[in-house]
C-alpha atoms as a PDB file:
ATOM      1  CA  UNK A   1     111.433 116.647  44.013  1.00  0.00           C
ATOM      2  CA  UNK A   2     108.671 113.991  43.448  1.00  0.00           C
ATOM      3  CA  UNK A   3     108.576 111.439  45.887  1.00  0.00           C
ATOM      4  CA  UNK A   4     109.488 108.835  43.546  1.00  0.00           C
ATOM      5  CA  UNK A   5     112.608 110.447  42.948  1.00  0.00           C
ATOM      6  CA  UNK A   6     113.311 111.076  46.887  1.00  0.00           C
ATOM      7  CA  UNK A   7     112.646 107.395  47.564  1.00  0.00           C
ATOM      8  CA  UNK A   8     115.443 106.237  44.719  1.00  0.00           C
ATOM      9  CA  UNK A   9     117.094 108.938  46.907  1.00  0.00           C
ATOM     10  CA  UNK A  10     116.781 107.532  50.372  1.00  0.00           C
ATOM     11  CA  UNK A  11     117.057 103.826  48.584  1.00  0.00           C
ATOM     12  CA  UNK A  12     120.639 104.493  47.610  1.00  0.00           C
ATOM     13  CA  UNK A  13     121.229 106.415  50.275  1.00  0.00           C
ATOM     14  CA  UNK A  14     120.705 103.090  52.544  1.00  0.00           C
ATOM     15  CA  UNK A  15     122.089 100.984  50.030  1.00  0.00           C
ATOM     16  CA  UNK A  16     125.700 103.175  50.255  1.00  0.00           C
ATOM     17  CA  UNK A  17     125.818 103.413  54.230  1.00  0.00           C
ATOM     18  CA  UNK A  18     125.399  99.859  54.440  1.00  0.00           C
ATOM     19  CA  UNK A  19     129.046  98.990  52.227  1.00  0.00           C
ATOM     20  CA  UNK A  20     131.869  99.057  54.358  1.00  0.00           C
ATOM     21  CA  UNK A  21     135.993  99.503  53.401  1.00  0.00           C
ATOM     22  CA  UNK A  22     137.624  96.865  55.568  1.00  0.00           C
ATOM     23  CA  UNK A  23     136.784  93.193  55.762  1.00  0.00           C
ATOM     24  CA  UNK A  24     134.484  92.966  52.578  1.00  0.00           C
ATOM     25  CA  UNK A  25     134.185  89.137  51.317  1.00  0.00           C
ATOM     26  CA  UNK A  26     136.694  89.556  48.400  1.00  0.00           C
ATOM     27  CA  UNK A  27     139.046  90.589  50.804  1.00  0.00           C
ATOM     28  CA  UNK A  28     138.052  88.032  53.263  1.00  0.00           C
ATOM     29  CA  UNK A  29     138.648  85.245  50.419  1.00  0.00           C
ATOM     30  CA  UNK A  30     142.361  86.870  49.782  1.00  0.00           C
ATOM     31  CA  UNK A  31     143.366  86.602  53.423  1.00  0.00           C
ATOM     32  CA  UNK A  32     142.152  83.134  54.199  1.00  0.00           C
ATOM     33  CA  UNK A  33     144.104  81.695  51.190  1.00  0.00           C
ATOM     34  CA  UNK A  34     146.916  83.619  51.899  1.00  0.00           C
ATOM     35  CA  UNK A  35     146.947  82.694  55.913  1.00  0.00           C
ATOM     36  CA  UNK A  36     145.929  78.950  54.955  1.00  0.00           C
ATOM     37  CA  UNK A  37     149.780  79.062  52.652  1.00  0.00           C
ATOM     38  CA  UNK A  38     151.444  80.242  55.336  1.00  0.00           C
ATOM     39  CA  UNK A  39     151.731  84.008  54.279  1.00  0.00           C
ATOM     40  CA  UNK A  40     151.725  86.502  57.124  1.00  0.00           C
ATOM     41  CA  UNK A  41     150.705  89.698  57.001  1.00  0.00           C
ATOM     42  CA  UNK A  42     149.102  92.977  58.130  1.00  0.00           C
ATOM     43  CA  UNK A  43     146.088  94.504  57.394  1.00  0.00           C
ATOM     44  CA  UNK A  44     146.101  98.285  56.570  1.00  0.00           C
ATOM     45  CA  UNK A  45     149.787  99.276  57.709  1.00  0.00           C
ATOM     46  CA  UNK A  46     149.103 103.030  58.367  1.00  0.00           C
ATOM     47  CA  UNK A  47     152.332 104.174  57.797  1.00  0.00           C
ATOM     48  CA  UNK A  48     152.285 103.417  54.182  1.00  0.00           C
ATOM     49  CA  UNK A  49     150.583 105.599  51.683  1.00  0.00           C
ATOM     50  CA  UNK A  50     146.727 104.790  50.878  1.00  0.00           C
ATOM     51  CA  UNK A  51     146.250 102.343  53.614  1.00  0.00           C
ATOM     52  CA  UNK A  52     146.949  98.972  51.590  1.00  0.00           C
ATOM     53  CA  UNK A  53     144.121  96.102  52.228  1.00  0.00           C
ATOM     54  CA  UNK A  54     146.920  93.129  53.042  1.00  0.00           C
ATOM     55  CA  UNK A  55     150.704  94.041  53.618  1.00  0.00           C
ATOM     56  CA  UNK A  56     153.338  91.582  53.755  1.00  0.00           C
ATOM     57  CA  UNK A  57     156.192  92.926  54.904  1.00  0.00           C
ATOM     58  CA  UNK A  58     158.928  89.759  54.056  1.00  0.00           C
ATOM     59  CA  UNK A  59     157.968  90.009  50.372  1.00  0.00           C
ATOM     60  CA  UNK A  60     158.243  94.070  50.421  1.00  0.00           C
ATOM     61  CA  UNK A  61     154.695  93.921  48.906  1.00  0.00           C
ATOM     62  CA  UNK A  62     151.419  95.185  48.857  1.00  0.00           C
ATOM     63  CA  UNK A  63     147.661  94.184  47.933  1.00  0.00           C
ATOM     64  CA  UNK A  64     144.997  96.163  47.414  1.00  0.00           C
ATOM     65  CA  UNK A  65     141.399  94.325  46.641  1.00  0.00           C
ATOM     66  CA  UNK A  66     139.700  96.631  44.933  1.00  0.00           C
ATOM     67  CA  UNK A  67     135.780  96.581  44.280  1.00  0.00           C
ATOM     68  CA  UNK A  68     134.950  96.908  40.733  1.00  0.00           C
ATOM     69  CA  UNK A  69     132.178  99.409  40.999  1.00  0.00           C
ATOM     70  CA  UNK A  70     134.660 102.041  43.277  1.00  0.00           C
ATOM     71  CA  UNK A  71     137.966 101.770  41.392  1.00  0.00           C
ATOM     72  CA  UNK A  72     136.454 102.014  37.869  1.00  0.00           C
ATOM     73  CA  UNK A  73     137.502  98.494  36.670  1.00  0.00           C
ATOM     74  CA  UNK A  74     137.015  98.085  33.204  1.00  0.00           C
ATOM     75  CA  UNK A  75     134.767  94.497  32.908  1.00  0.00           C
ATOM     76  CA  UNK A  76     131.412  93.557  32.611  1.00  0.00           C
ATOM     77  CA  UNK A  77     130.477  94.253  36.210  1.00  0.00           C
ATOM     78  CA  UNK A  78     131.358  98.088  36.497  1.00  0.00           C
ATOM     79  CA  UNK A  79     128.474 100.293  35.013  1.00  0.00           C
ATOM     80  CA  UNK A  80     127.650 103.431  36.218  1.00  0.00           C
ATOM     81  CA  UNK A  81     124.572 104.312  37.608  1.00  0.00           C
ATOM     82  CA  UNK A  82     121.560 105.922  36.008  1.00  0.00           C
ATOM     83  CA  UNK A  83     121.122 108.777  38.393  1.00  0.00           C
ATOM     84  CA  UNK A  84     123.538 111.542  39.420  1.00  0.00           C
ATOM     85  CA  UNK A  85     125.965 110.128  36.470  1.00  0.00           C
ATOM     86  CA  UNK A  86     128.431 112.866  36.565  1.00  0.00           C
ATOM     87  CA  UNK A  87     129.083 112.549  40.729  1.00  0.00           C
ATOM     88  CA  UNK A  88     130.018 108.935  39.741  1.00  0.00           C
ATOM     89  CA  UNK A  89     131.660 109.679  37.011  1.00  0.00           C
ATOM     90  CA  UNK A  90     134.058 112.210  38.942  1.00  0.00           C
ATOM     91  CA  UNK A  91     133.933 110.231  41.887  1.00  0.00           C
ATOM     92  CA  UNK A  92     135.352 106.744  40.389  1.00  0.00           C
ATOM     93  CA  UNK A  93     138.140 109.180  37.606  1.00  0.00           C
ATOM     94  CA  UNK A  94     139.508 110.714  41.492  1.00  0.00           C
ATOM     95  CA  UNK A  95     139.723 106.859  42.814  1.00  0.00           C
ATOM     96  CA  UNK A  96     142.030 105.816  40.039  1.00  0.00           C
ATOM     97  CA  UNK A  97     144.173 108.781  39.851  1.00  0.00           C
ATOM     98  CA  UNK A  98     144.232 108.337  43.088  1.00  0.00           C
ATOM     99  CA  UNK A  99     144.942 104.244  43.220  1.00  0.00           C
ATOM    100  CA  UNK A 100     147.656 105.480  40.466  1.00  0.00           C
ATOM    101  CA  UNK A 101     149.517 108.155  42.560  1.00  0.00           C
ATOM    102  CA  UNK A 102     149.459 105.834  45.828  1.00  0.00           C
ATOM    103  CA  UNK A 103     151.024 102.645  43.589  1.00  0.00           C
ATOM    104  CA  UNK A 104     153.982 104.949  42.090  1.00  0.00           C
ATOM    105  CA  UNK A 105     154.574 106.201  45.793  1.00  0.00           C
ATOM    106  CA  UNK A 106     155.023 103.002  47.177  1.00  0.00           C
ATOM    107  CA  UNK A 107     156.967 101.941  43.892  1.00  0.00           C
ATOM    108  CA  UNK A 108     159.082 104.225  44.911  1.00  0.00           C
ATOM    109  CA  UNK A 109     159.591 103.394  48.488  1.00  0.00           C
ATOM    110  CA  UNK A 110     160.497  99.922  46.918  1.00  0.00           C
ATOM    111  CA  UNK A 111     157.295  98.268  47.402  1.00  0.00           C
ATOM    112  CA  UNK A 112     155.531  95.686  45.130  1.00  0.00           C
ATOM    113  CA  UNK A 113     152.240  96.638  44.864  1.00  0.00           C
ATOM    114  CA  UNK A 114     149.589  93.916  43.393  1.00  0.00           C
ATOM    115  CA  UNK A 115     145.771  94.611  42.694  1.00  0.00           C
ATOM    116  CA  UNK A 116     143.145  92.001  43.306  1.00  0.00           C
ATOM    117  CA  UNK A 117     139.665  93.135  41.047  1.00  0.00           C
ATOM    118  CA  UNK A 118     136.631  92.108  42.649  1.00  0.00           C
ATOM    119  CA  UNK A 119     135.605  90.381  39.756  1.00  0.00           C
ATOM    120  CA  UNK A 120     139.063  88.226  39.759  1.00  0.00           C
ATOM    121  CA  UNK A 121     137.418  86.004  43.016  1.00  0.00           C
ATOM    122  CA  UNK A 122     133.824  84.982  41.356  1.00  0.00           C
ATOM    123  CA  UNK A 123     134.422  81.179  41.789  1.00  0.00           C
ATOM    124  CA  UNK A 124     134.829  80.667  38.438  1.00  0.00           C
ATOM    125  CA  UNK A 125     137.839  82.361  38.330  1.00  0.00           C
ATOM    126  CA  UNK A 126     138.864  82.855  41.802  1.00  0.00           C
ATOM    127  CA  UNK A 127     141.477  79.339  42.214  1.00  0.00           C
ATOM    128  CA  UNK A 128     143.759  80.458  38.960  1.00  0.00           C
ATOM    129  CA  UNK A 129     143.701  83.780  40.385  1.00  0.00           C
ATOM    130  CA  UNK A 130     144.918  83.032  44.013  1.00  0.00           C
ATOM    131  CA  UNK A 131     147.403  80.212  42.729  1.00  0.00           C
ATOM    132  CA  UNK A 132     148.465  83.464  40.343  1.00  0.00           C
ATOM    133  CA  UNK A 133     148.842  85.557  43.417  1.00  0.00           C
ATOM    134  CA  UNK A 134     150.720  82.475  45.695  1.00  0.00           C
ATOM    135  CA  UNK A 135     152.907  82.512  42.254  1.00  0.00           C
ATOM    136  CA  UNK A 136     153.876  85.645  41.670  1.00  0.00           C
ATOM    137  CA  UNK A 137     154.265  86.268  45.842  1.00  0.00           C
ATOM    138  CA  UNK A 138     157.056  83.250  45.538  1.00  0.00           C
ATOM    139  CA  UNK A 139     158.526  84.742  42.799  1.00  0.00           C
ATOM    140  CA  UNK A 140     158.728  88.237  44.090  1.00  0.00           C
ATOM    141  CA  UNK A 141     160.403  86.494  47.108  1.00  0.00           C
ATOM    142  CA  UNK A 142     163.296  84.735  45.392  1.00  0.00           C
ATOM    143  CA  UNK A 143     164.017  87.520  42.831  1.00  0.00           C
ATOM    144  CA  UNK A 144     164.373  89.651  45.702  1.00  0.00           C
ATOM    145  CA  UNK A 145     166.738  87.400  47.155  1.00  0.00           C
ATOM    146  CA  UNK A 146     168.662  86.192  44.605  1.00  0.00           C
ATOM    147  CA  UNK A 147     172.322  86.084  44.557  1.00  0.00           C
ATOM    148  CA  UNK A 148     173.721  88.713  41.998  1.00  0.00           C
ATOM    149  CA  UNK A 149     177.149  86.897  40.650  1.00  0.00           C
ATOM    150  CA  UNK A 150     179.927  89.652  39.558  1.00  0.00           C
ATOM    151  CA  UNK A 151     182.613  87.887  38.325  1.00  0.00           C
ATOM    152  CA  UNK A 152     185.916  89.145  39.611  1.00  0.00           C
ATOM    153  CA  UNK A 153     187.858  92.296  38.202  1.00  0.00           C
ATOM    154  CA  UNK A 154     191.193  91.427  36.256  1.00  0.00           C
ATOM    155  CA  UNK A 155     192.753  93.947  37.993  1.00  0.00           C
ATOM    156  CA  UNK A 156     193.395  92.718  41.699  1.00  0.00           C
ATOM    157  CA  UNK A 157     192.824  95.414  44.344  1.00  0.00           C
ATOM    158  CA  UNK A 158     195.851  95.691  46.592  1.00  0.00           C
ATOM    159  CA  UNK A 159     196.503  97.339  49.796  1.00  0.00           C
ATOM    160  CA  UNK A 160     199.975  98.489  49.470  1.00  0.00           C
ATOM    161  CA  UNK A 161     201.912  99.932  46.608  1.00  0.00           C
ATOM    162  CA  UNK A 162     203.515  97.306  43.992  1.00  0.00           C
ATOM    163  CA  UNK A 163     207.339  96.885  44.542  1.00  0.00           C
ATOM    164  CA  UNK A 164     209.306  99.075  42.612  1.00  0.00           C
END
């Protein structure tokens, strides 16, 4: 290996160890609207399957922010890199079938599950995509909640036998 290529080497290495899961800024920018509208929440419940970022347990629903570059989002800032191409490319395909298999499992444990793309909070587009999120949070809520009207059988249900 020339040294060239073991400095790109040691250069991503660095780059890598210094991105962290929890608390990134998109995430960050998610919670602080969210707590500033008076959602409450917790962060990575760890009963639930694939750790969610925010969990709000009163609206039976989940948000995961992702990062672009890690979940494979298709827009203009995912690219893969030039070295070591097929790592990445296996690495980001196992993320999403991943992010795929932990959103039908909490589906099915009843749980809405929303995805926030990293690319969704660049300020030109982050305030129509957290009024989005507020939106759709209020609407989960009251659907949820809404009264389901039956109207009433024709047949009335009684507890003894008619009179003969």
């Amino acid at each position: 290996m020339t040294t060239d290529e073991e400095r790109q080497r040691l250069m991503r290495s660095h780059i890598m160890a210094a991105i962290h899961s929890r608390d990134t800024k998109p995430e960050l920018i998610v919670r602080r609207y969210l707590f500033a509208r008076g959602f409450r929440f917790r962060l990575s419940h760890p009963r639930l399957p694939g750790r969610p970022d925010i969990v709000l347990r009163k609206y039976r629903t989940v948000i995961f922010v992702n990062g672009c570059f890690w979940h494979g989002h298709d827009c203009p800032a995912f690219h893969l890199p030039k070295t070591n191409v097929d790592f990445w490319r296996r690495k980001i395909e196992r993320n999403r079938l991943r992010d795929a298999d932990v959103q039908r499992r909490l589906a099915a444990m009843g749980w809405h599950c929303i995805t926030v793309w990293e690319c969704e909070l660049k300020k030109e587009r982050r305030a129509d995509t957290l009024l989005s999120l507020e939106y759709t949070l209020n609407r989960i809520y009251l659907s949820d909640r809404a009264v389901r009207y039956a109207p009433p059988e024709e047949e009335s249900l009684m507890a003894a036998e008619p009179e003969p």
